[in-house]
Protein backbone atom coordinates (compact mmCIF):
# COMPACT_ATOMS: atom_id res chain seq x y z
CA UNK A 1 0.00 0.00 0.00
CA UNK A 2 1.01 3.46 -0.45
CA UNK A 3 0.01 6.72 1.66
CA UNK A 4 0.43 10.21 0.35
CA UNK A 5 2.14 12.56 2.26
CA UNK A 6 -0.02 13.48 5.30
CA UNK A 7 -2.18 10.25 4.72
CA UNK A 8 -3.15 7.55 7.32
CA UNK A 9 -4.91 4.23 7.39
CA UNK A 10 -7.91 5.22 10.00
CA UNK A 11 -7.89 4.12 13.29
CA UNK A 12 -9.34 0.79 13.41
CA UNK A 13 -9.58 -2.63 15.70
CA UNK A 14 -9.01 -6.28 14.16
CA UNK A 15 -10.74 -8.07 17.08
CA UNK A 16 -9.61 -11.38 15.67
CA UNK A 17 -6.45 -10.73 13.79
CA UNK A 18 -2.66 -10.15 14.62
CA UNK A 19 -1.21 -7.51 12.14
CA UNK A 20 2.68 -7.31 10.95
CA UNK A 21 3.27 -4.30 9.58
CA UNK A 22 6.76 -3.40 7.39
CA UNK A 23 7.69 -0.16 6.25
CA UNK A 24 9.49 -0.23 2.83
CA UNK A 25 10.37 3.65 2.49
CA UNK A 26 9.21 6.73 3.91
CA UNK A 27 8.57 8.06 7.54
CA UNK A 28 5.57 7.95 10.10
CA UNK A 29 4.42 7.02 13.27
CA UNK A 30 2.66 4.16 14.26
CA UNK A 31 -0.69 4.39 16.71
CA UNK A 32 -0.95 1.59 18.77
CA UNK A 33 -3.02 1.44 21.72
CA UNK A 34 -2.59 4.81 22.62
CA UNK A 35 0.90 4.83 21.91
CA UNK A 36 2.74 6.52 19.14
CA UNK A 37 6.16 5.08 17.71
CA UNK A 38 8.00 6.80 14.81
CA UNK A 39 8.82 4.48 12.14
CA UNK A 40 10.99 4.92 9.29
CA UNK A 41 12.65 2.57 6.30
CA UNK A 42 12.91 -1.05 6.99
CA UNK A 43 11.15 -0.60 10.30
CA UNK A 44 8.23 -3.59 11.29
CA UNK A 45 6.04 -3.37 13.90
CA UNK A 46 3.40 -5.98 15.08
CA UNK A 47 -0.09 -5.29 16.41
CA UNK A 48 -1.94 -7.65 18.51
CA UNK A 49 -6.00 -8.89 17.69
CA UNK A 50 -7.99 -6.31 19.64
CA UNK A 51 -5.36 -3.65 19.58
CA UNK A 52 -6.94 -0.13 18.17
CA UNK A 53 -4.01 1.52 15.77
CA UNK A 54 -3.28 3.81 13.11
CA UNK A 55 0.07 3.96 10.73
CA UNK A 56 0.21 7.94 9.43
CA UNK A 57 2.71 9.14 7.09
CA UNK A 58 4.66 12.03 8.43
CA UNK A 59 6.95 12.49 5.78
CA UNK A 60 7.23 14.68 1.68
CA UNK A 61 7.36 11.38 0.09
CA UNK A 62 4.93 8.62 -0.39
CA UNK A 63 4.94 6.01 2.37
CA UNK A 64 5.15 2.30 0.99
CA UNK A 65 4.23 -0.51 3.37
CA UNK A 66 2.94 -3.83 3.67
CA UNK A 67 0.89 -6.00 5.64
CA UNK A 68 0.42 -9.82 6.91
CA UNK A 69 -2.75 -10.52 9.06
CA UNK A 70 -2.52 -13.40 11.03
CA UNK A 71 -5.21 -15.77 10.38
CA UNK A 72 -6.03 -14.29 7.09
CA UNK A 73 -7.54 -11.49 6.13
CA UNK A 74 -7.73 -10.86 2.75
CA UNK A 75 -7.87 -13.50 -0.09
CA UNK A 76 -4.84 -14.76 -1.66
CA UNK A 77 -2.97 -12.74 -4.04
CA UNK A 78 -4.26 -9.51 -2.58
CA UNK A 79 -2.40 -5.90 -3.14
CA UNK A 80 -4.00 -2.63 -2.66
CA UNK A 81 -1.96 -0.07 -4.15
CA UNK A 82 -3.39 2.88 -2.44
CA UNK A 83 -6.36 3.80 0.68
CA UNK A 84 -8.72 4.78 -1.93
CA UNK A 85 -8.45 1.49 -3.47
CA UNK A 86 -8.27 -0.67 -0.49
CA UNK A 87 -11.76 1.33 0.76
CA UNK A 88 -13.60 0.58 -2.26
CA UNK A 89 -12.84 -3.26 -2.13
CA UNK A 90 -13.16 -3.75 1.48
CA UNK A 91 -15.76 -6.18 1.25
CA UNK A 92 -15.09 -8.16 -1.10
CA UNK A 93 -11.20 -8.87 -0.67
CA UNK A 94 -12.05 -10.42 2.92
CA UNK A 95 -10.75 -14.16 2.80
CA UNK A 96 -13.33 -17.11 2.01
CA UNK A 97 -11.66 -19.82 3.43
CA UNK A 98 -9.57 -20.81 0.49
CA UNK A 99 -5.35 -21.46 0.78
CA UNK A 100 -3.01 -21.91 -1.25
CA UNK A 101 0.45 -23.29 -1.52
């Protein structure tokens, strides 16, 4: 995913999913819980089922990241280039129950 400059994900709670988070470039802090952690390049942070967090990019440049939800998520294959796009296919990305190898 990418956020523009100034851009964040939304606070939100995965009641029944662990979340790894990895930042590929840019700067921003992190929102877990209450408490905020810059993060920068190369920087990973995990957030526990139930936890309520936010990732915001601080930085001028476009803030790549990526995330693993742990059990699934999202079906296989997923990649949401941007917010906008990841908000308009919410619904329908959610995992059905299918793996793969």
């Amino acid at each position: 995913m990418s956020l523009k400059s100034g851009q964040d994900i939304g606070r939100e709670v995965h009641e029944n999913h662990d979340q790894f988070i990895r930042i590929e470039s840019g700067t921003g802090i992190v929102f877990i819980d209450g408490v905020e952690t810059v993060v920068a390049d190369d920087d990973a942070v995990v957030i526990p089922a139930g936890a309520e967090h936010n990732v915001t990019n601080t930085g001028d440049t476009e803030m790549k990241l990526y995330t693993v939800y742990g059990p699934a998520e999202h079906r296989d294959g997923i990649i949401h280039e941007t917010k906008d796009i990841a908000e308009a296919n919410h619904e329908q990305d959610h995992f059905n129950g299918k793996t793969t190898e």
